[in-house]
Protein backbone atom coordinates (compact mmCIF):
# COMPACT_ATOMS: atom_id res chain seq x y z
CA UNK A 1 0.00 0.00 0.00
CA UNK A 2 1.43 3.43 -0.67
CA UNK A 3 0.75 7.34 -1.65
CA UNK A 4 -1.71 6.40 -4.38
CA UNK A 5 -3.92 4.30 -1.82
CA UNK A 6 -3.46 6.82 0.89
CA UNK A 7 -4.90 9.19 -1.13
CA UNK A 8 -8.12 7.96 -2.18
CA UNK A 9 -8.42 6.77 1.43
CA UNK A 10 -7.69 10.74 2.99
CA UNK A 11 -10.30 12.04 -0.20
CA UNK A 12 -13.36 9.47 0.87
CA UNK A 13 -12.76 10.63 4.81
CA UNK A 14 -12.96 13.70 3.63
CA UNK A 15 -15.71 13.56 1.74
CA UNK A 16 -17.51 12.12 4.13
CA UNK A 17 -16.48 14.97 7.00
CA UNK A 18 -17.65 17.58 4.33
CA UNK A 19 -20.59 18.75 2.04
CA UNK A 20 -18.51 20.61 0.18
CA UNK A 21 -17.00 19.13 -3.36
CA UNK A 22 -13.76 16.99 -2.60
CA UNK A 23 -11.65 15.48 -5.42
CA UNK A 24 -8.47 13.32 -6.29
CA UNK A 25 -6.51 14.51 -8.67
CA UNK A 26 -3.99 11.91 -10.56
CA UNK A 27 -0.51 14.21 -11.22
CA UNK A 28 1.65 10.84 -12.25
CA UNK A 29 3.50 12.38 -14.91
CA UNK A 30 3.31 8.48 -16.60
CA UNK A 31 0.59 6.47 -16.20
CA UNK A 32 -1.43 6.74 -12.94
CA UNK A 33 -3.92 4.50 -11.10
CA UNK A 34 -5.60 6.62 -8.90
CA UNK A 35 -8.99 6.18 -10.46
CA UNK A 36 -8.21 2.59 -10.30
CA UNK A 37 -8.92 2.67 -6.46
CA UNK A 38 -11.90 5.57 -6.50
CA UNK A 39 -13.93 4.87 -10.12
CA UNK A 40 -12.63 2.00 -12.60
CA UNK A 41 -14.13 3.88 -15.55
CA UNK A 42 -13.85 7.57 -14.85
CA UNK A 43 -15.83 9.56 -18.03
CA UNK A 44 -12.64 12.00 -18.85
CA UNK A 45 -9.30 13.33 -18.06
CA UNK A 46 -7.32 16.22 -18.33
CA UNK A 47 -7.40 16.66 -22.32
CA UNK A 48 -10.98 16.03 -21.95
CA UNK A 49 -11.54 19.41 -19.30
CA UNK A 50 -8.69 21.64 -21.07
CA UNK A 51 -10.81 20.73 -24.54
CA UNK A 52 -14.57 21.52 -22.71
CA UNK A 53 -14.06 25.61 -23.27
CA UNK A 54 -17.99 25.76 -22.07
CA UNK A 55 -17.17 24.54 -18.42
CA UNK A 56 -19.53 26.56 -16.16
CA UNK A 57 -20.11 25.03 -12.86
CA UNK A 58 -19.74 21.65 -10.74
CA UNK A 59 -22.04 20.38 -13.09
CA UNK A 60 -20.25 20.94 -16.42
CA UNK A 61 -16.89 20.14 -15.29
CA UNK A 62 -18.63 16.64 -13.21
CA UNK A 63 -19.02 15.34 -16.44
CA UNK A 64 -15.17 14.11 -16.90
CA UNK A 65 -14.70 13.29 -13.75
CA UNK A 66 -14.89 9.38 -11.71
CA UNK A 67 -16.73 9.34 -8.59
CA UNK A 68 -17.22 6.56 -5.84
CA UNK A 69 -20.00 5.76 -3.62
CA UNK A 70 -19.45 8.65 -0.93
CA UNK A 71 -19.55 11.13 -3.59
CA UNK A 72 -15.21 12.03 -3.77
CA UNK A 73 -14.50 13.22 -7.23
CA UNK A 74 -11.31 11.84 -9.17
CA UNK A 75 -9.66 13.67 -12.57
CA UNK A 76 -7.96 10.33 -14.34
CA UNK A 77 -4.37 10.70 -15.51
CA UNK A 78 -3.14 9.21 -18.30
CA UNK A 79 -4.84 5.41 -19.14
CA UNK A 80 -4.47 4.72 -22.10
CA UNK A 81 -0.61 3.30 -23.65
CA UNK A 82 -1.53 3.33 -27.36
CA UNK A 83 -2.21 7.14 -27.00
CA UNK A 84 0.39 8.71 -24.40
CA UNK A 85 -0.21 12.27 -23.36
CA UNK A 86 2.31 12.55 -20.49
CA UNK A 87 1.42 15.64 -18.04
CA UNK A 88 3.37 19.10 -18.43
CA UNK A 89 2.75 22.19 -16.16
CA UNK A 90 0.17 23.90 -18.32
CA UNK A 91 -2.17 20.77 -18.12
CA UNK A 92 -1.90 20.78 -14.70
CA UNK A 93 -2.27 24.82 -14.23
CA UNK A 94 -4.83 24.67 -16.88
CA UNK A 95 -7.37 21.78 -15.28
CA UNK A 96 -6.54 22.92 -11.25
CA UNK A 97 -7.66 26.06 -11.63
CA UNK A 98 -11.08 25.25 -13.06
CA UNK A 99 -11.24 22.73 -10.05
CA UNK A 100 -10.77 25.38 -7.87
CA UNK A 101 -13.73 27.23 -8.82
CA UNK A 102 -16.15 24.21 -8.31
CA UNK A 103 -13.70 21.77 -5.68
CA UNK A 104 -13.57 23.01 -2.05
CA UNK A 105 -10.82 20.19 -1.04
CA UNK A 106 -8.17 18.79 -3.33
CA UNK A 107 -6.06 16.06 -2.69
CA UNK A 108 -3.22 15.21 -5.60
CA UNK A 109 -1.34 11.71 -6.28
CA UNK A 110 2.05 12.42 -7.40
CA UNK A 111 4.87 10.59 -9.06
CA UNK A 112 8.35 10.40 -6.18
CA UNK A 113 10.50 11.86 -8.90
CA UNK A 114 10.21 15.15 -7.42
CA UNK A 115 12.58 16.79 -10.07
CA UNK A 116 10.03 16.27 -12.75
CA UNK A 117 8.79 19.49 -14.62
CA UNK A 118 5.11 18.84 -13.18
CA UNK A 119 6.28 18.94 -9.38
CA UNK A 120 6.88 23.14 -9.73
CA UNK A 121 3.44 24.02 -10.18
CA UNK A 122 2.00 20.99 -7.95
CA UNK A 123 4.47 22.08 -4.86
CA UNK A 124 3.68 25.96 -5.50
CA UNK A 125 -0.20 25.32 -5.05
CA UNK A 126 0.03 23.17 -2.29
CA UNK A 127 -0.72 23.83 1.45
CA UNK A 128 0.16 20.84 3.23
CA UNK A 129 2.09 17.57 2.16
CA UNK A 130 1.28 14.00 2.55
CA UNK A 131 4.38 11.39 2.52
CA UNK A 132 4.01 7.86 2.59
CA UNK A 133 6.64 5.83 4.56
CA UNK A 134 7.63 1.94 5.35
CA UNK A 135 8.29 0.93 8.95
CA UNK A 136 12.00 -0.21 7.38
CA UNK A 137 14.95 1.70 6.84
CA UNK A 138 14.74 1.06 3.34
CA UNK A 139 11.10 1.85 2.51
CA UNK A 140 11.64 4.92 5.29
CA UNK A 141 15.21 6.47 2.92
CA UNK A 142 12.89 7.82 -0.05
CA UNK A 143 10.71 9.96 2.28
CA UNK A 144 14.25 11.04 4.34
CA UNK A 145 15.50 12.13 1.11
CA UNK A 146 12.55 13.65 -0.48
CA UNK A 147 12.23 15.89 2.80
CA UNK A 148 16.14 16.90 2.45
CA UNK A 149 15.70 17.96 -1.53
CA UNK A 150 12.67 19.56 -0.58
CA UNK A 151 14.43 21.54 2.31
CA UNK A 152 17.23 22.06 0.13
CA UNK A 153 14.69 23.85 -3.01
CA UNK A 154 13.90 26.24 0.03
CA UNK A 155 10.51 24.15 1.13
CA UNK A 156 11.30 24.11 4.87
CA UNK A 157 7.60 26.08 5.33
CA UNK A 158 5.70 23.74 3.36
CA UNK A 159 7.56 20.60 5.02
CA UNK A 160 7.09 22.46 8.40
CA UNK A 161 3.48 21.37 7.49
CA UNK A 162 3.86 17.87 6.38
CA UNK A 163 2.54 14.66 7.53
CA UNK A 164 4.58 11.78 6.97
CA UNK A 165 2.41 8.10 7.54
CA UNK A 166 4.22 5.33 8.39
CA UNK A 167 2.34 2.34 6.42
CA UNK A 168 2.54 -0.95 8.16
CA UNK A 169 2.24 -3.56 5.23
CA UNK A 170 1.67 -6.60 7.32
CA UNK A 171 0.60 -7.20 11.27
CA UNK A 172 3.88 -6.85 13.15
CA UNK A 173 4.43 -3.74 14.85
CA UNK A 174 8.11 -2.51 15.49
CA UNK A 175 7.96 0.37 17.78
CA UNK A 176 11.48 0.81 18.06
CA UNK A 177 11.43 1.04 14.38
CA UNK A 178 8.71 3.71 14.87
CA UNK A 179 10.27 6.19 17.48
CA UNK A 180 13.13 6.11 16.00
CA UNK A 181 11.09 7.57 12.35
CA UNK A 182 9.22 9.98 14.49
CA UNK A 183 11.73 11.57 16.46
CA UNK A 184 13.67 11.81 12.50
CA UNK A 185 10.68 13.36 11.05
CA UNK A 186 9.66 15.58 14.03
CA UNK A 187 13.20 17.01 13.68
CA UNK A 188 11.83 18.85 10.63
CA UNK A 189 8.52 20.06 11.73
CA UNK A 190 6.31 16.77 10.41
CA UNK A 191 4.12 15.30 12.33
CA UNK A 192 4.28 11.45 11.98
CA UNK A 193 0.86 8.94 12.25
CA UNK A 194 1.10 5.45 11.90
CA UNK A 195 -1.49 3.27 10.23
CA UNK A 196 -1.75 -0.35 11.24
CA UNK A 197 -1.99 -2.71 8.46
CA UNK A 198 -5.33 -3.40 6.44
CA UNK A 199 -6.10 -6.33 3.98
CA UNK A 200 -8.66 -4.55 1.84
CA UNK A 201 -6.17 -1.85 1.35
CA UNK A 202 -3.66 -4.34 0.73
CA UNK A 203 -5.41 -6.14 -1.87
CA UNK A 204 -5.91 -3.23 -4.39
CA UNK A 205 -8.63 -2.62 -6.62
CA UNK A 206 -11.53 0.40 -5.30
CA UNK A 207 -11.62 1.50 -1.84
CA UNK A 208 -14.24 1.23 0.35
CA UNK A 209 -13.51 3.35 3.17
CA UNK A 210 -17.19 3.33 4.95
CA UNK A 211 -18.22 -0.24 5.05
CA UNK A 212 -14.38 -2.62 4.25
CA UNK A 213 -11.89 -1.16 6.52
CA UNK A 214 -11.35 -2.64 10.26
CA UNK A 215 -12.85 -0.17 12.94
CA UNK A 216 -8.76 0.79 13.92
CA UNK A 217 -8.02 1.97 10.30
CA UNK A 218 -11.09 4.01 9.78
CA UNK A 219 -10.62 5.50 13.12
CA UNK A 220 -6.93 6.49 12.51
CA UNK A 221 -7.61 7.50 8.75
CA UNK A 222 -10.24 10.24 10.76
CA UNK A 223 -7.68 10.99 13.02
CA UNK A 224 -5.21 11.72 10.52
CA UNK A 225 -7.23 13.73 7.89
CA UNK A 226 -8.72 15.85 10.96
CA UNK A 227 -5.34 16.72 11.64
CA UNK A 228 -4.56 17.43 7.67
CA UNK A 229 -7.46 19.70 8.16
CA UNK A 230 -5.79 21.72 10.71
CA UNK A 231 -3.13 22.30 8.90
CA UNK A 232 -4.71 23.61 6.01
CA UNK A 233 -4.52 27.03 4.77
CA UNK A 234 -6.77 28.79 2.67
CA UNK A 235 -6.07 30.39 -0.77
CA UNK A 236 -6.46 34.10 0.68
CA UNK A 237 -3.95 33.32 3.29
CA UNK A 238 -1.12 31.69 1.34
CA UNK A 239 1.80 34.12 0.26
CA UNK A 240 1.89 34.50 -3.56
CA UNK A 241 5.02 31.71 -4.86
C-alpha cells in the first residue's frame, strides 16, 4: 500500500467529513492508477476538461470526472498506452484552476521523482504535504530524502506542514522502528501517524472506506485527515510563490 492508496483513502474521509466538493486529482507524470482505487471507468481526463471551453459550474466540469459511492470526485491521468499524453505544467495549471472554482478540497497523487517538470506548479499550489513511509529503513530512505531535496529547493515552510504516515504492510508492529522515524521526522517540523496494516487496502482494486476497513483503520484514517485539516490554509492566506 502506498501514496496512491493513501490518497483515495484521505479524499473518501474527507468527503464524508464535508458537504462541500472533494476530489483526487492523478498528477503521475506516466501512467497513474488513482482512479483505479476511487472509479474504474472515470468519463474524462485532463485533455478532456482543457478541450470543454464551455465549463460553467460543478455540473459541467462533473461530467469528466470518476466518482465513488461517498460522492469524492477523481480527474484520471493518463490510461491509455496506445495514446500517451504525459502531463506538463500547463495541463496541470490549466485543469486545477477550473477545479478550484467548483472543488472546495483537493487532494493530488504524485509521481516520487520530485525533479520532474510537473512537481513546480503541484508544490507551488500546495498547502500541506502527505508522505508515505515503510516501517523499514529502506522503505523509510525515499521519504528522508525527499524531505532533504525539498528543504534544500527552500521548502522548509511547506515541510514544516507535512505529515509523513508510516504504512505498516503486514501485522507486526516494530515500535522501536517507529520512534526512532518519528523523532527523525519531528526534527523537521512533520508530524508522523502510523497506520496499522489493512487487507482490503492491501489487496488493491476500489476502496471502500465506509463499510471494508477494520474499525482501527477508519478510526486512525479520521484521526489523521482531521489533523490534515488543521493544517490547512486557505487560498487568501497563502503568500503568492
Amino acid at each position: 500500500m502506498g501514496v496512491t492508496t493513501l490518497v483515495a483513502c484521505i479524499g473518501g474521509v474527507f468527503r464524508e467529513c464535508r458537504p462541500q466538493n472533494v476530489i483526487a486529482i492523478d498528477a503521475v507524470p506516466g501512467f497513474g492508477t488513482l482512479a483505479d482505487r476511487i472509479d474504474e471507468s472515470p468519463p474524462g481526463d485532463y485533455t478532456a476538461i482543457i478541450n470543454d471551453t464551455d465549463v460553467q459550474g460543478y455540473a459541467d466540469i462533473r461530467e469528466h470526472l470518476g466518482q465513488n459511492a461517498v460522492g469524492l470526485d477523481v480527474l484520471a491521468g493518463n490510461r491509455t498506452s496506445d495514446q500517451p499524453r504525459p502531463l506538463v505544467p500547463a495541463m496541470f495549471s490549466g485543469v486545477l484552476s477550473r477545479l478550484r472554482r467548483t472543488h472546495t478540497v483537493m487532494i493530488v497523487d504524485t509521481s516520487p521523482d520530485l525533479e520532474h517538470e510537473v512537481m513546480k506548479p503541484v508544490l507551488e499550489n500546495t498547502d500541506t504535504l502527505v508522505f508515505v513511509s515503510g516501517i523499514t529503513a529502506d522503505r523509510s530512505r525515499p521519504v528522508l530524502r525527499a524531505v532533504d531535496y525539498l528543504r534544500s529547493q527552500g521548502y522548509h515552510e511547506l515541510v514544516s506542514r507535512s505529515t509523513v504516515i508510516v504504512n505498516h504492510t503486514d501485522q507486526i508492529t516494530d515500535k522501536d522502528a517507529l520512534a526512532y522515524l518519528t523523532e527523525r521526522f519531528t526534527k523537521v517540523g512533520a508530524t508522523v501517524e502510523a497506520l496499522p496494516f489493512d487487507p482490503h487496502l492491501a489487496k488493491g482494486g476500489i476502496i471502500d472506506t465506509v463499510h471494508e476497513l477494520k474499525k482501527k483503520t477508519r478510526l486512525r484514517l479520521f484521526e489523521i485527515t482531521a489533523g490534515l485539516a488543521d493544517k490547512y490554509i486557505p487560498d487568501a492566506e497563502r503568500a503568492v510563490p
